[in-house]
N, C-alpha and C. Protein backbone atom coordinates (compact mmCIF):
# COMPACT_ATOMS: atom_id res chain seq x y z
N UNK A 1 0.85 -1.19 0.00
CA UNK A 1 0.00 0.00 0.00
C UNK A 1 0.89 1.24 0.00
N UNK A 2 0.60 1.80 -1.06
CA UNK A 2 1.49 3.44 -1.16
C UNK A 2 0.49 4.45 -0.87
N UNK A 3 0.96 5.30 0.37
CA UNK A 3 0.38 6.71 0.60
C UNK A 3 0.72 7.80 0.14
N UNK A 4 0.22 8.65 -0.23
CA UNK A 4 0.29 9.72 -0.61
C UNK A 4 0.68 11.15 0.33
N UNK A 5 1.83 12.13 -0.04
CA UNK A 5 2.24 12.60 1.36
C UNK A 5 1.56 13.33 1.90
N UNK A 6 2.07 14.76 2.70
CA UNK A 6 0.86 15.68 3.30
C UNK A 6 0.15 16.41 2.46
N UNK A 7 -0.95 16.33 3.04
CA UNK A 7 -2.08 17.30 1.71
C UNK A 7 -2.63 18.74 2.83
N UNK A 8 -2.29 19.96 2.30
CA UNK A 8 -2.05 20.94 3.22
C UNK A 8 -3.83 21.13 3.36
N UNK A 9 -4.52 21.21 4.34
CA UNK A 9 -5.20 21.77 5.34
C UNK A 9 -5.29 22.93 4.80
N UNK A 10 -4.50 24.18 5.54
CA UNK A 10 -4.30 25.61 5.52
C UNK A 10 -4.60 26.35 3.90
N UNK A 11 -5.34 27.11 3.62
CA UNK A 11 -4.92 27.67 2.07
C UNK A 11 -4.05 28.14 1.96
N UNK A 12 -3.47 28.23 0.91
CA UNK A 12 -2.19 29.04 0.64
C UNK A 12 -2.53 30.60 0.44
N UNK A 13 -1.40 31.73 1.02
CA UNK A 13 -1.59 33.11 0.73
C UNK A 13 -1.61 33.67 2.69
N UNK A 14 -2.13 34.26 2.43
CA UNK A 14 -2.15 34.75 3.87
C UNK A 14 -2.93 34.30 5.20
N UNK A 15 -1.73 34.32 6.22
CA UNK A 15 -2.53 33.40 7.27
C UNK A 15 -3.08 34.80 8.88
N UNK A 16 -2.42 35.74 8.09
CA UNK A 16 -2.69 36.60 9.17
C UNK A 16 -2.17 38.60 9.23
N UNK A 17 -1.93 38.98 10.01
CA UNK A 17 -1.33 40.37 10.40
C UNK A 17 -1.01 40.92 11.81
N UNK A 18 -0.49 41.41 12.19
CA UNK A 18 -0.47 41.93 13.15
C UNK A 18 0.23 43.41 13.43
N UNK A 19 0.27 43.98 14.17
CA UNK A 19 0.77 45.79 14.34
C UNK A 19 2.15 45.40 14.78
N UNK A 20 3.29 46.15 14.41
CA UNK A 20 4.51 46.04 14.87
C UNK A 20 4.53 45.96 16.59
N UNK A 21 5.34 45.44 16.72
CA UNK A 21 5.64 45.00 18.35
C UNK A 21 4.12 44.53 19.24
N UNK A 22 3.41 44.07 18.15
CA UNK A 22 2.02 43.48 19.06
C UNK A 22 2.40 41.63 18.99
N UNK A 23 1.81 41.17 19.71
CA UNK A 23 2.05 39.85 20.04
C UNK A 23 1.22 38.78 19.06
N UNK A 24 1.60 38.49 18.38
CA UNK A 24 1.12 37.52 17.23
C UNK A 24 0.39 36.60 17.73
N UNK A 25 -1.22 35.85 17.80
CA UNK A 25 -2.29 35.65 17.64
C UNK A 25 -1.67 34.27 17.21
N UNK A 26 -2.20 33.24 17.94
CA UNK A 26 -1.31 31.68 17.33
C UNK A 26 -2.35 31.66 15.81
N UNK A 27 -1.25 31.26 15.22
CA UNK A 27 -1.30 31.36 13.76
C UNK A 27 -1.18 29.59 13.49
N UNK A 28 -2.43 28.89 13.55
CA UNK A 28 -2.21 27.09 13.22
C UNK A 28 -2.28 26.77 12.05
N UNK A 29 -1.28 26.14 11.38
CA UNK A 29 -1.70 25.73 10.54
C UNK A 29 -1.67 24.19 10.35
N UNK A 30 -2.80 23.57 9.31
CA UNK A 30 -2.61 22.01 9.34
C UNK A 30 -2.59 21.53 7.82
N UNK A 31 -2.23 20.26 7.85
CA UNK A 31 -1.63 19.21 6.80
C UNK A 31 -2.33 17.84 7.46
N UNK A 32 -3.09 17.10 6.55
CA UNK A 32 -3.00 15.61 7.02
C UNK A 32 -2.67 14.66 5.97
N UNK A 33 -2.41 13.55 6.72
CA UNK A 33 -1.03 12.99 6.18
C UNK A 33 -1.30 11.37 7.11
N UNK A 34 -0.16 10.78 7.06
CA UNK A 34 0.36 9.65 7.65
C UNK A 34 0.97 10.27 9.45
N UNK A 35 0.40 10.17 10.08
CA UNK A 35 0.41 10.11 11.58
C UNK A 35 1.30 10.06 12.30
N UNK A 36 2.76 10.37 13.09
CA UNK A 36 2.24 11.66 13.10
C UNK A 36 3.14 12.97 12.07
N UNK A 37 2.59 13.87 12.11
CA UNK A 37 2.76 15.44 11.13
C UNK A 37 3.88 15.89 11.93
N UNK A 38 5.16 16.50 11.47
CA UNK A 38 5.61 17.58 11.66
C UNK A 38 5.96 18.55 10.62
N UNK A 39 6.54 19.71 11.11
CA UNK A 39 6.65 21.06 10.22
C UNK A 39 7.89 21.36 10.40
N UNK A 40 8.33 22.21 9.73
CA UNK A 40 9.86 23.04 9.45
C UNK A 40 9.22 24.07 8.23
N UNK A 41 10.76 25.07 8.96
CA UNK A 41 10.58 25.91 7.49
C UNK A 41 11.37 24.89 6.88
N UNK A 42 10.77 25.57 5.29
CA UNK A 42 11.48 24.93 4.01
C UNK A 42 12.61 24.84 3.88
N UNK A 43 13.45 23.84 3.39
CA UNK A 43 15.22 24.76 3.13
C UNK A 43 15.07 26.15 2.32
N UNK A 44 16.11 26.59 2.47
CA UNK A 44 16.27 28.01 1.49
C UNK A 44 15.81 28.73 2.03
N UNK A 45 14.50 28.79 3.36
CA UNK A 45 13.72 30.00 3.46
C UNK A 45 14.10 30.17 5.08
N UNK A 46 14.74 29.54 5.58
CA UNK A 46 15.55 29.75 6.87
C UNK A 46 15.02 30.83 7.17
N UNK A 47 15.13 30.98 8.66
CA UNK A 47 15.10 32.53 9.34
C UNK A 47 13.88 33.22 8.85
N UNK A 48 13.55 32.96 8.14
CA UNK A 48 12.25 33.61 7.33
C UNK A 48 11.69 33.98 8.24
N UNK A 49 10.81 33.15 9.21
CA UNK A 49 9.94 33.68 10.72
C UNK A 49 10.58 34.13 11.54
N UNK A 50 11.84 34.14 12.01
CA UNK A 50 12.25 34.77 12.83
C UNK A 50 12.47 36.25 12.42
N UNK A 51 12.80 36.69 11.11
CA UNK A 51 12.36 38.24 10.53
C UNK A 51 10.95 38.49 10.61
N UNK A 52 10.34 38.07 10.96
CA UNK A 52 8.94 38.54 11.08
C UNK A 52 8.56 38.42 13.02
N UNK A 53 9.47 37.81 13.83
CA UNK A 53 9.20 38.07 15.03
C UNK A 53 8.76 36.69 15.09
N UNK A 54 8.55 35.60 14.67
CA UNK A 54 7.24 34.32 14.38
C UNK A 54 8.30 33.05 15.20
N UNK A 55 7.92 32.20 15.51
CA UNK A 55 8.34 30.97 15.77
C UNK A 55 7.72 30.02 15.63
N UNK A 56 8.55 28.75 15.29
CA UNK A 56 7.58 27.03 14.66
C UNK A 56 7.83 26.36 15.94
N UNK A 57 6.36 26.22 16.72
CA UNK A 57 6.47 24.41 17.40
C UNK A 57 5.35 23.52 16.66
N UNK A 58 5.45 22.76 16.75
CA UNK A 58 4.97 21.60 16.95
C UNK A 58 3.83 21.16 17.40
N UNK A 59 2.53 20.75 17.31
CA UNK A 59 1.83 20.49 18.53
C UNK A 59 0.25 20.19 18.08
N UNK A 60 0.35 18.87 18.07
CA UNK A 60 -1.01 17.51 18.25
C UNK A 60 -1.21 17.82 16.27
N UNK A 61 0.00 17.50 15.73
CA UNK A 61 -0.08 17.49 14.29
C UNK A 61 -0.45 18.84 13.87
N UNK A 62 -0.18 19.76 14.46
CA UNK A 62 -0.66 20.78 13.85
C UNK A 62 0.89 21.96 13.77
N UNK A 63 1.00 23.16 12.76
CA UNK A 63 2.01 23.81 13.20
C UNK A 63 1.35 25.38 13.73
N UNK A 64 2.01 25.92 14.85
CA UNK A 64 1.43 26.96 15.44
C UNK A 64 2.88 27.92 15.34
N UNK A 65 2.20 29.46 15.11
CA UNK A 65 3.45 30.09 15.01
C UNK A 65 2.54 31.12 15.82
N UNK A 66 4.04 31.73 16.40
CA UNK A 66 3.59 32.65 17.80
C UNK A 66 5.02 33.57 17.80
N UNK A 67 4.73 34.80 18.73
CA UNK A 67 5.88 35.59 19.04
C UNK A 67 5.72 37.24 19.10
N UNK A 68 6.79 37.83 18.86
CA UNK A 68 6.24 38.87 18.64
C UNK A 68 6.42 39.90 17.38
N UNK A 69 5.46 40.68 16.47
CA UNK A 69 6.08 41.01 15.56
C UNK A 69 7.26 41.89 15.74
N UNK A 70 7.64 41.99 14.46
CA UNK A 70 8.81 42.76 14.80
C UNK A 70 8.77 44.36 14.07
N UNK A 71 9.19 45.46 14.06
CA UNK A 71 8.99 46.42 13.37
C UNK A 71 9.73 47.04 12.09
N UNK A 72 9.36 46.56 10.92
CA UNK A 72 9.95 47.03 9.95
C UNK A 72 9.54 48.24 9.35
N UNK A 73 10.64 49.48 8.47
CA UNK A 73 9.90 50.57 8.53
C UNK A 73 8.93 51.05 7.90
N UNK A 74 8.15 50.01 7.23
CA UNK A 74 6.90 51.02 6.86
C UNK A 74 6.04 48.94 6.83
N UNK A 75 4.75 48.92 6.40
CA UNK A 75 3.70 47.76 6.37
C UNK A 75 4.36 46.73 5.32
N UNK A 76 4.73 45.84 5.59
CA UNK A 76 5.34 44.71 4.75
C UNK A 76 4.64 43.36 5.00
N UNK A 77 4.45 42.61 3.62
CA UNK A 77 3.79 41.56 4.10
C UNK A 77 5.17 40.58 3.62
N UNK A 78 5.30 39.32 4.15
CA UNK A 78 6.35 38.75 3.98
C UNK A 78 5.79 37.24 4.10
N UNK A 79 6.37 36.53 2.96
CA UNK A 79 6.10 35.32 2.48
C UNK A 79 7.21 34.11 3.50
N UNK A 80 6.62 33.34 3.45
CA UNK A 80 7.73 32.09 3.76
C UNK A 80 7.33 30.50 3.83
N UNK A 81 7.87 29.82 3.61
CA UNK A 81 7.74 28.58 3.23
C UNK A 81 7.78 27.48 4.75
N UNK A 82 6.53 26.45 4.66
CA UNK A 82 6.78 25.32 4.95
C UNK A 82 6.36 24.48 4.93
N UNK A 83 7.30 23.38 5.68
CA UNK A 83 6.83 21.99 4.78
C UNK A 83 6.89 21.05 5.68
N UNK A 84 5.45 20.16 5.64
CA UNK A 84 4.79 19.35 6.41
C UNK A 84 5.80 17.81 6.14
N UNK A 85 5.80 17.00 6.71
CA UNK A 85 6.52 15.80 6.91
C UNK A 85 5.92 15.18 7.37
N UNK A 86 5.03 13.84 7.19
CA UNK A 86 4.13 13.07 7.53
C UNK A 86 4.99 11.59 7.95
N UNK A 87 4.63 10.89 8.69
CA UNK A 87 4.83 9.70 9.30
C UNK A 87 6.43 8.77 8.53
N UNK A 88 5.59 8.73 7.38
CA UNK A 88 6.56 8.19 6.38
C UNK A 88 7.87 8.85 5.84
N UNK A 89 7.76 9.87 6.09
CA UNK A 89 8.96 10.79 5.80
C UNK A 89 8.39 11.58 4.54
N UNK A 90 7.07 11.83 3.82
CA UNK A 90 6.92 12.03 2.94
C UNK A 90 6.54 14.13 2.94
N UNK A 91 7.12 14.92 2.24
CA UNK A 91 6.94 15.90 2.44
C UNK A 91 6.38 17.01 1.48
N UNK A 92 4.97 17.61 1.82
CA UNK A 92 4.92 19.00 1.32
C UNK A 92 5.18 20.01 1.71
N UNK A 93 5.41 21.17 0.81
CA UNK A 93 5.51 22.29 1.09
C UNK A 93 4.61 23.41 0.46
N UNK A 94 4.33 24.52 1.55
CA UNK A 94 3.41 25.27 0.97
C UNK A 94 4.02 26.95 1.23
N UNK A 95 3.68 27.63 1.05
CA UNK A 95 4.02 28.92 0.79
C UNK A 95 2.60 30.20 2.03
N UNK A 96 2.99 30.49 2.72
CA UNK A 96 2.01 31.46 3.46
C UNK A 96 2.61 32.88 3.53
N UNK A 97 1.60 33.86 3.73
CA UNK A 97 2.08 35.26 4.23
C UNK A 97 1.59 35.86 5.32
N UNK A 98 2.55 37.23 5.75
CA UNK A 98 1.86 37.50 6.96
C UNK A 98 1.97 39.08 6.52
N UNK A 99 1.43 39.84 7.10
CA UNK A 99 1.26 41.26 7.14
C UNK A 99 1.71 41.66 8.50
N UNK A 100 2.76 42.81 8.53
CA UNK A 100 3.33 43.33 9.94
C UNK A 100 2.57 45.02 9.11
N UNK A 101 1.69 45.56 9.96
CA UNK A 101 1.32 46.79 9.87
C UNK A 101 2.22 48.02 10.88
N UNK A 102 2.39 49.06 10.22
CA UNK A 102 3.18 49.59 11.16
C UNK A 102 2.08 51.30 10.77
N UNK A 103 2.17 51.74 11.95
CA UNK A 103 1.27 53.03 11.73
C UNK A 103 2.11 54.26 11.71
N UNK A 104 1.49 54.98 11.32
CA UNK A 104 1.88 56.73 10.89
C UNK A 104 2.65 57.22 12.32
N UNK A 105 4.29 58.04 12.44
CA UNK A 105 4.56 58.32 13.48
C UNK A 105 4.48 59.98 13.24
N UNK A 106 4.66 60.59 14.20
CA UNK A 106 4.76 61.84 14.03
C UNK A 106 3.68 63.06 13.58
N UNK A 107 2.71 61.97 13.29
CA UNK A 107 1.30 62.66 12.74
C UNK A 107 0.64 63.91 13.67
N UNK A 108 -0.54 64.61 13.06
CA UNK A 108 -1.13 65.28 13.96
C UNK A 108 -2.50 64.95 13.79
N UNK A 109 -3.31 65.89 15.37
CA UNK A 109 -4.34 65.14 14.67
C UNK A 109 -5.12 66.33 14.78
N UNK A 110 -6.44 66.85 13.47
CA UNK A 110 -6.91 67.74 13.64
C UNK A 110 -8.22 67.02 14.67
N UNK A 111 -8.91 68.17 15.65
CA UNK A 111 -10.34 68.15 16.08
C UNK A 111 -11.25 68.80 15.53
């Protein structure tokens, strides 16, 4: 019997946003697969979440990213890759984004 590897759960494109230096909202994403699931970033896309403030655990087949954003200087949405690994060793990869909003400094405000 041949299985087929992870089939991503999550849509691809954007999984979220958050305001610079606000605390990122667990962000889950899932894949099912052959039992049990883990996640990684992709090769090549290293560090990717950690420029965005984000971190990968693990947890009941699912991947959750958490942390805090980080502030880049003006609203950037930023892509990054990963890829599910199912029981068998068999692996997809998918592509998500996130939005870090950063607001107007120095502004005034009329009444």
């Amino acid at each position: 019997l041949i299985s087929d590897g992870p089939n991503w759960q999550t849509a691809i494109g954007s999984v979220g946003s958050a305001n610079a230096g606000a605390t990122w909202s667990s962000i889950v994403l899932t894949a099912t697969g052959d039992l049990p699931m883990t996640y990684a970033e992709a090769p090549g896309t290293a560090n990717a979440l950690s420029v965005m403030g984000l971190s990968l655990a693990n947890s009941s087949n699912t991947a959750v990213l958490t942390g805090t954003a980080t502030t880049p200087a003006s609203t950037t949405s930023y892509n990054f890759t990963i890829r599910a690994t199912d029981n068998d060793s068999q692996s997809t990869d998918r592509t998500f984004s996130v939005t870090i909003n950063v607001g107007l400094t120095g502004g005034t405000q009329f009444n």
